[in-house]
C-alpha atoms as a PDB file:
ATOM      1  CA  UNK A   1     -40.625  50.731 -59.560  1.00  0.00           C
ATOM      2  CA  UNK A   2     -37.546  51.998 -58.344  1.00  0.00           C
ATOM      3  CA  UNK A   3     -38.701  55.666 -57.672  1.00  0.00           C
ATOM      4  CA  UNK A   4     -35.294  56.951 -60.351  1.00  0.00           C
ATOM      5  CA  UNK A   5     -35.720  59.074 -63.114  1.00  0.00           C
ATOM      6  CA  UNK A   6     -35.563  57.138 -66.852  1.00  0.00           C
ATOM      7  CA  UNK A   7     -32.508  55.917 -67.992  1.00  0.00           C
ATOM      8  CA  UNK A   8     -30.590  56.184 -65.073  1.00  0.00           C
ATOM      9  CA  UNK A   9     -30.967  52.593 -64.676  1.00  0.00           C
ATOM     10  CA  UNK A  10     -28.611  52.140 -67.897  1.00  0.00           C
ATOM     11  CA  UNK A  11     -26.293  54.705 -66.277  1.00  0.00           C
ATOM     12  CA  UNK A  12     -26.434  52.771 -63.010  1.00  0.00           C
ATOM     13  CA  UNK A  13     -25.917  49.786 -64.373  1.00  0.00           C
ATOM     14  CA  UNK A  14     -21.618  49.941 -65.211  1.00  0.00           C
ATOM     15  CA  UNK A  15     -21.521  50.592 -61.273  1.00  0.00           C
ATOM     16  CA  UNK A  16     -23.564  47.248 -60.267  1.00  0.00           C
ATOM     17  CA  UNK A  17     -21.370  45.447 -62.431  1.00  0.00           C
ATOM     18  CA  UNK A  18     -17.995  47.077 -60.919  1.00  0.00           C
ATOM     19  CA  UNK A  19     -19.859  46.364 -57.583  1.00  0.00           C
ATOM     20  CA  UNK A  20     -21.012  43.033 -58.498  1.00  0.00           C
ATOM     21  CA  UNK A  21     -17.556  42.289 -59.612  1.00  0.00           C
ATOM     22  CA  UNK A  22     -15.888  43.899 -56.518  1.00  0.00           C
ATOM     23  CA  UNK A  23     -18.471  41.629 -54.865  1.00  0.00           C
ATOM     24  CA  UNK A  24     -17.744  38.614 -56.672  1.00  0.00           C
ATOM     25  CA  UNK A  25     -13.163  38.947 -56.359  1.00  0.00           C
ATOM     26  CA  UNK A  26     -13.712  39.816 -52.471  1.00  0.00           C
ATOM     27  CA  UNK A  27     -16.627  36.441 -51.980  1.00  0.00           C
ATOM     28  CA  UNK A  28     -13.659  34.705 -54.367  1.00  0.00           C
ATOM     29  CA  UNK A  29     -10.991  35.869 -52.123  1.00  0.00           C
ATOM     30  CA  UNK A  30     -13.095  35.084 -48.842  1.00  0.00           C
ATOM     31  CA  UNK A  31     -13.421  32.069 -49.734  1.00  0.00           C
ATOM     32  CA  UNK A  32      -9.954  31.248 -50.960  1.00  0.00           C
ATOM     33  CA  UNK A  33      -8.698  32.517 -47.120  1.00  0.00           C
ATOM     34  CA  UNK A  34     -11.541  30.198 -45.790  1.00  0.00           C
ATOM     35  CA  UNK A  35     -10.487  27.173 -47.862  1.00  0.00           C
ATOM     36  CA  UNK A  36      -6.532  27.946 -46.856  1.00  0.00           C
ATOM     37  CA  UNK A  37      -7.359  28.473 -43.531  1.00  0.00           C
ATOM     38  CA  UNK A  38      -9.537  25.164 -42.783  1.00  0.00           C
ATOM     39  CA  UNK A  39      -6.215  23.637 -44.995  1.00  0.00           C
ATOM     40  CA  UNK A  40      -4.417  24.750 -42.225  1.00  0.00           C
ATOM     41  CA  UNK A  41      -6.349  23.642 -39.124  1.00  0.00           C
ATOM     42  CA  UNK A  42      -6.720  19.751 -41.606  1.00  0.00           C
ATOM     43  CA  UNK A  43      -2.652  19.653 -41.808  1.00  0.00           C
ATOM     44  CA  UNK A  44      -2.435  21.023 -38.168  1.00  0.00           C
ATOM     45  CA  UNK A  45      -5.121  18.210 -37.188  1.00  0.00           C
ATOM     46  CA  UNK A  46      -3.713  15.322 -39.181  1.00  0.00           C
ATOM     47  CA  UNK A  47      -0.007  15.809 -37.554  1.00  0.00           C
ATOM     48  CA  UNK A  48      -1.246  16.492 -34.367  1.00  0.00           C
ATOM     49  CA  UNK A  49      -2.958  12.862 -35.451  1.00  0.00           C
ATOM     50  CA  UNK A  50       0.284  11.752 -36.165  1.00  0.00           C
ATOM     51  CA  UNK A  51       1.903  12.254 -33.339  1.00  0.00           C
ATOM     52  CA  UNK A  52      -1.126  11.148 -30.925  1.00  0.00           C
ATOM     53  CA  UNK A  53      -0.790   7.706 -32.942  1.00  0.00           C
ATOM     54  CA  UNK A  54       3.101   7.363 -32.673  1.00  0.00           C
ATOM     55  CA  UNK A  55       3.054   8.098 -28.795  1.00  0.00           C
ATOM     56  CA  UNK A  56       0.274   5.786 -28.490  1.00  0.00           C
ATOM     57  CA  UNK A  57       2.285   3.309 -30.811  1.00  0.00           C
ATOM     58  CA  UNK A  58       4.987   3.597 -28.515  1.00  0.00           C
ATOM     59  CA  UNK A  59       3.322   3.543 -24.948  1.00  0.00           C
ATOM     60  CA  UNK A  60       1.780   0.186 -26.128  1.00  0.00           C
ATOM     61  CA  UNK A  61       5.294  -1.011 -27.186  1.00  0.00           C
ATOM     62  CA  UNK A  62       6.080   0.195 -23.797  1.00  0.00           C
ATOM     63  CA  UNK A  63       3.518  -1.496 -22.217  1.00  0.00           C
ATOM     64  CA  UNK A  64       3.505  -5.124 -24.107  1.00  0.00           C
ATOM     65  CA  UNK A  65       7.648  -5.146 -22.972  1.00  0.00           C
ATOM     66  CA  UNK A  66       6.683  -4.361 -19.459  1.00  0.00           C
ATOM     67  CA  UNK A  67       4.073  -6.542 -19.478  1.00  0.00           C
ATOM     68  CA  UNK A  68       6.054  -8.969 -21.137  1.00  0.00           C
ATOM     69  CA  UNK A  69       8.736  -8.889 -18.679  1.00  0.00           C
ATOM     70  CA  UNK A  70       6.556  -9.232 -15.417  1.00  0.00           C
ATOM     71  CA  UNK A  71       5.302 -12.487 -17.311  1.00  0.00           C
ATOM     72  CA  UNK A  72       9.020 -13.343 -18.065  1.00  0.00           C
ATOM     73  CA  UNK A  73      10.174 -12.842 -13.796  1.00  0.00           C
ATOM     74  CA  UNK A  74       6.783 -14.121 -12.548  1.00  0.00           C
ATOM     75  CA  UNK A  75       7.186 -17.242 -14.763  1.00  0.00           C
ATOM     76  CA  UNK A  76      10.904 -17.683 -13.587  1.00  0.00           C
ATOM     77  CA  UNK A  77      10.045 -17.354 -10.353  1.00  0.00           C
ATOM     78  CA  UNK A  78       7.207 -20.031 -10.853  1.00  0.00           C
ATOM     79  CA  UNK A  79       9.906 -21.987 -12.285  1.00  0.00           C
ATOM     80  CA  UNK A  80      12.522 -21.170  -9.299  1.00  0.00           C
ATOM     81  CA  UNK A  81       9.130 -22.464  -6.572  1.00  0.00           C
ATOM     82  CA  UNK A  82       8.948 -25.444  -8.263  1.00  0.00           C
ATOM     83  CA  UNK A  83      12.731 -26.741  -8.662  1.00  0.00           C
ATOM     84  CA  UNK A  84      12.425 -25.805  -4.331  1.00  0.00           C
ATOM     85  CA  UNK A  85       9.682 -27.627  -3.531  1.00  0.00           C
ATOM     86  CA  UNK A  86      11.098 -30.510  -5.924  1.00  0.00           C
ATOM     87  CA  UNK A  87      14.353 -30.502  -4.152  1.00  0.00           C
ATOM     88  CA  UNK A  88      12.608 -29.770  -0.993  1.00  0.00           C
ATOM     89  CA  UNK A  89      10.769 -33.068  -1.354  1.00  0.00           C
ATOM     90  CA  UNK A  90      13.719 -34.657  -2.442  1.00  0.00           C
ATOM     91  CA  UNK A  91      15.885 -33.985   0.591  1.00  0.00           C
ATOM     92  CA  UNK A  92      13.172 -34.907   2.537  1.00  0.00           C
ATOM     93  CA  UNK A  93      12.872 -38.364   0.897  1.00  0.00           C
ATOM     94  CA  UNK A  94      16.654 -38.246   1.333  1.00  0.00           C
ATOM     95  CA  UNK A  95      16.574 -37.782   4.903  1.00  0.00           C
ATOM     96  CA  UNK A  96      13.763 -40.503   5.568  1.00  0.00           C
ATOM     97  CA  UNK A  97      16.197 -42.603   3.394  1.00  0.00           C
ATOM     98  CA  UNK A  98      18.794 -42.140   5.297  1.00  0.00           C
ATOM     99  CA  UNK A  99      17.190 -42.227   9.272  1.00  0.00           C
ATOM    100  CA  UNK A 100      15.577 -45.723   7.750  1.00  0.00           C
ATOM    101  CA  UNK A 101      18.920 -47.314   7.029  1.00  0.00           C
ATOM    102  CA  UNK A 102      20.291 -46.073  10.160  1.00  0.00           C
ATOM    103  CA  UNK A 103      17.589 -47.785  12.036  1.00  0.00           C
ATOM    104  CA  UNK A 104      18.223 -50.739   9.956  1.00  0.00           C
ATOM    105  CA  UNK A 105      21.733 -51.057  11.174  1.00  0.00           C
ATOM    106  CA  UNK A 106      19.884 -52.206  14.271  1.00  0.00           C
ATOM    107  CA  UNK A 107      19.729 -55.714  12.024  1.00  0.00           C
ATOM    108  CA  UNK A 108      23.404 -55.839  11.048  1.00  0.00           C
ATOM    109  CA  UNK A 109      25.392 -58.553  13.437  1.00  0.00           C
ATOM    110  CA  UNK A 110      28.155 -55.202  14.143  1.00  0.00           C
ATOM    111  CA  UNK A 111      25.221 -54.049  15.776  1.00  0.00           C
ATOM    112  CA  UNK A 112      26.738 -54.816  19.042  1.00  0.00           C
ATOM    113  CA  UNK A 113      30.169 -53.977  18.643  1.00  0.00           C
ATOM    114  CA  UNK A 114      28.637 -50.384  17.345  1.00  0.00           C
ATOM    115  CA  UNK A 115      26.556 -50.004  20.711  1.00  0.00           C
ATOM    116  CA  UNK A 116      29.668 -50.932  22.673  1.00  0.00           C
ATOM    117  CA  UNK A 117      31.700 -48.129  20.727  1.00  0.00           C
ATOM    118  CA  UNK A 118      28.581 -45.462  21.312  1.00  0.00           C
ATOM    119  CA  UNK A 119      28.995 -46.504  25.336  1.00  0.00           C
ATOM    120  CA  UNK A 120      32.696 -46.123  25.350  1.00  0.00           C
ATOM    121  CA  UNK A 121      31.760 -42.597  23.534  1.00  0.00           C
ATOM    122  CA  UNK A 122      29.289 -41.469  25.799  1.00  0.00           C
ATOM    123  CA  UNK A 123      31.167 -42.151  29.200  1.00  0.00           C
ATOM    124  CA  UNK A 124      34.160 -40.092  27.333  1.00  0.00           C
ATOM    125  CA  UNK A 125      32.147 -37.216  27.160  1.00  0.00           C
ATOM    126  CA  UNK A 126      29.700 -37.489  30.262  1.00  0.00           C
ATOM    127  CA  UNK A 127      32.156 -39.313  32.586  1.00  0.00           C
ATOM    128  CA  UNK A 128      32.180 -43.233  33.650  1.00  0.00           C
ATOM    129  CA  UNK A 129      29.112 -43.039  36.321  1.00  0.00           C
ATOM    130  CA  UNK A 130      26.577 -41.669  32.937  1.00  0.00           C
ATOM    131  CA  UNK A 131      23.411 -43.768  32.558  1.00  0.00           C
ATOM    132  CA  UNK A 132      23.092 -45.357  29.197  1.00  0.00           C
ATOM    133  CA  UNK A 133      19.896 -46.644  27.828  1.00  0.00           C
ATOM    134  CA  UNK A 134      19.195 -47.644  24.379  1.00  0.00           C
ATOM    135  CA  UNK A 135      17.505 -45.775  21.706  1.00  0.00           C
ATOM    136  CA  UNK A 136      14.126 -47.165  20.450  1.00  0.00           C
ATOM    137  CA  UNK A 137      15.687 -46.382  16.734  1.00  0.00           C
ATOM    138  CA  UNK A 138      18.710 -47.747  17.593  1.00  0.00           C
ATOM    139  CA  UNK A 139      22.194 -46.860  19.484  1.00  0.00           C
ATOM    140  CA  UNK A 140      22.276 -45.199  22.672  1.00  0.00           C
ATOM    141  CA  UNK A 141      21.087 -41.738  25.102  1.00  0.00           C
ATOM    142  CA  UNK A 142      23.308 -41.378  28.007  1.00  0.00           C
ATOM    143  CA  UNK A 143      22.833 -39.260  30.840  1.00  0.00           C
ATOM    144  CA  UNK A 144      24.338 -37.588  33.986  1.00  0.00           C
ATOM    145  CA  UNK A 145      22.605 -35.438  36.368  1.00  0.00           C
ATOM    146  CA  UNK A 146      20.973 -32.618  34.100  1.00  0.00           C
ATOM    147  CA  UNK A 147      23.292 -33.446  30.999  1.00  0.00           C
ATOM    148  CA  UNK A 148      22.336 -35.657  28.023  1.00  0.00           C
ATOM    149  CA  UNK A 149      24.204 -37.404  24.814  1.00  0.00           C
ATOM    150  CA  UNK A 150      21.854 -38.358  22.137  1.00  0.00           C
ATOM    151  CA  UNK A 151      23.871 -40.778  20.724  1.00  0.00           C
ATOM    152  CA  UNK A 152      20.411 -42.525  19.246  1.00  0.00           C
ATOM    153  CA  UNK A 153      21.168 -43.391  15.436  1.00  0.00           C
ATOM    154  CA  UNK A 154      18.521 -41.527  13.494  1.00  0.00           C
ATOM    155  CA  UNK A 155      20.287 -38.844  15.327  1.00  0.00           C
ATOM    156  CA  UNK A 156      23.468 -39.289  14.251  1.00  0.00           C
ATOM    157  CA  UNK A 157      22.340 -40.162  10.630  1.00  0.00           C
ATOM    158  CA  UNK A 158      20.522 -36.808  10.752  1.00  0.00           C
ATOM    159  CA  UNK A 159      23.507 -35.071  12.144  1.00  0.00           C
ATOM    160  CA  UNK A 160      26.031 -36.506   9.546  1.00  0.00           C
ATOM    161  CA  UNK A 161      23.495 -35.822   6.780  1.00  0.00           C
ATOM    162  CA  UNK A 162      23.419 -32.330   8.143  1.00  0.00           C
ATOM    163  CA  UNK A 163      27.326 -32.297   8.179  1.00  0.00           C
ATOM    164  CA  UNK A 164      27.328 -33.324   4.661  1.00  0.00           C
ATOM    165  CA  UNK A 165      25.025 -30.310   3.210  1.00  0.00           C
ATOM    166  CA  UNK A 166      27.724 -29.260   0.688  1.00  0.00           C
ATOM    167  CA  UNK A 167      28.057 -32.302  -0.924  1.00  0.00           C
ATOM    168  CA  UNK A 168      24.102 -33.592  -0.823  1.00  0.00           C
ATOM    169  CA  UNK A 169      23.861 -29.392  -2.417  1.00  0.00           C
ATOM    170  CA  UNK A 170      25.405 -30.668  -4.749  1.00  0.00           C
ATOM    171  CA  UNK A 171      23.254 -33.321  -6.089  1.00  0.00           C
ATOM    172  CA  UNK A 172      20.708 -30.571  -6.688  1.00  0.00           C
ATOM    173  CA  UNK A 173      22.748 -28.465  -8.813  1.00  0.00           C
ATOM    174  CA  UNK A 174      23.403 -30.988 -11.770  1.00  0.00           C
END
């Protein structure tokens, strides 16, 4: 038994219920800090949340337009290689166009007259006593002592080809 004289226990007993109920507001009121607390730290947690997912919303935003850019330049400038080695191949096929019709004057019955004119040119610049041979391709090299006229027609279709760069620029650009 409880070792206190008879009928404390009922005299006791108004104090274990103040207690109890002392007990019982201050577990109540624990517990209400504890629940508003751990409220707290949820709100604190779900904007902190919040904001973790907006900067993450915007560094992929971020990201996708960078990204989408270097695939933007690095497709133009896959773009800008080909149009160059398409006009690359074009002036090429120009130039062979143009060095095989100059050959092909070789054919033409001015063909003569045009080698006679090339002579008269090449003694103008190298003096009367140049040698003059003809070009495999066509027209003329003269030379005198260590000087030398190419005077050969590919030559001078290449040259006047080269001489026309503005204009042949211009066939690229429409």
């Amino acid at each position: 038994m409880t070792g206190l004289p008879h009928g404390s226990e009922s005299t006791l007993t108004p104090l274990r219920e103040s207690m109890l109920a002392v007990a019982r507001t201050s577990a109540a009121d624990i517990l209400n800090d504890a629940r508003e607390r751990a409220k707290a730290v949820l709100d604190a947690a779900q904007l902190e949340a919040d904001k973790i997912r907006v900067a993450a919303a915007a560094d992929g935003e971020a990201a996708a337009r960078s990204e989408a850019t270097m695939r933007s330049a690095r497709v133009r400038r896959q773009a800008h290689e080909a149009v160059l080695i398409q006009r690359n191949a074009l002036r090429l096929q120009l130039q062979e166009q143009v060095r095989e019709a100059a050959i092909a004057l070789q054919t033409d019955p001015r063909y003569p007259m045009l080698l006679a004119r090339l002579t008269e040119r090449s003694h103008a610049v190298l003096g009367p006593k140049a040698t003059v041979t003809e070009s495999p391709g066509g027209g003329i090299i003269a030379e005198a002592g260590s000087r030398r006229v190419d005077l050969s027609l590919p030559t001078l279709a290449a040259d006047t080809l080269d001489r026309m760069t503005p204009e042949v620029d211009g066939l690229w650009s429409r």
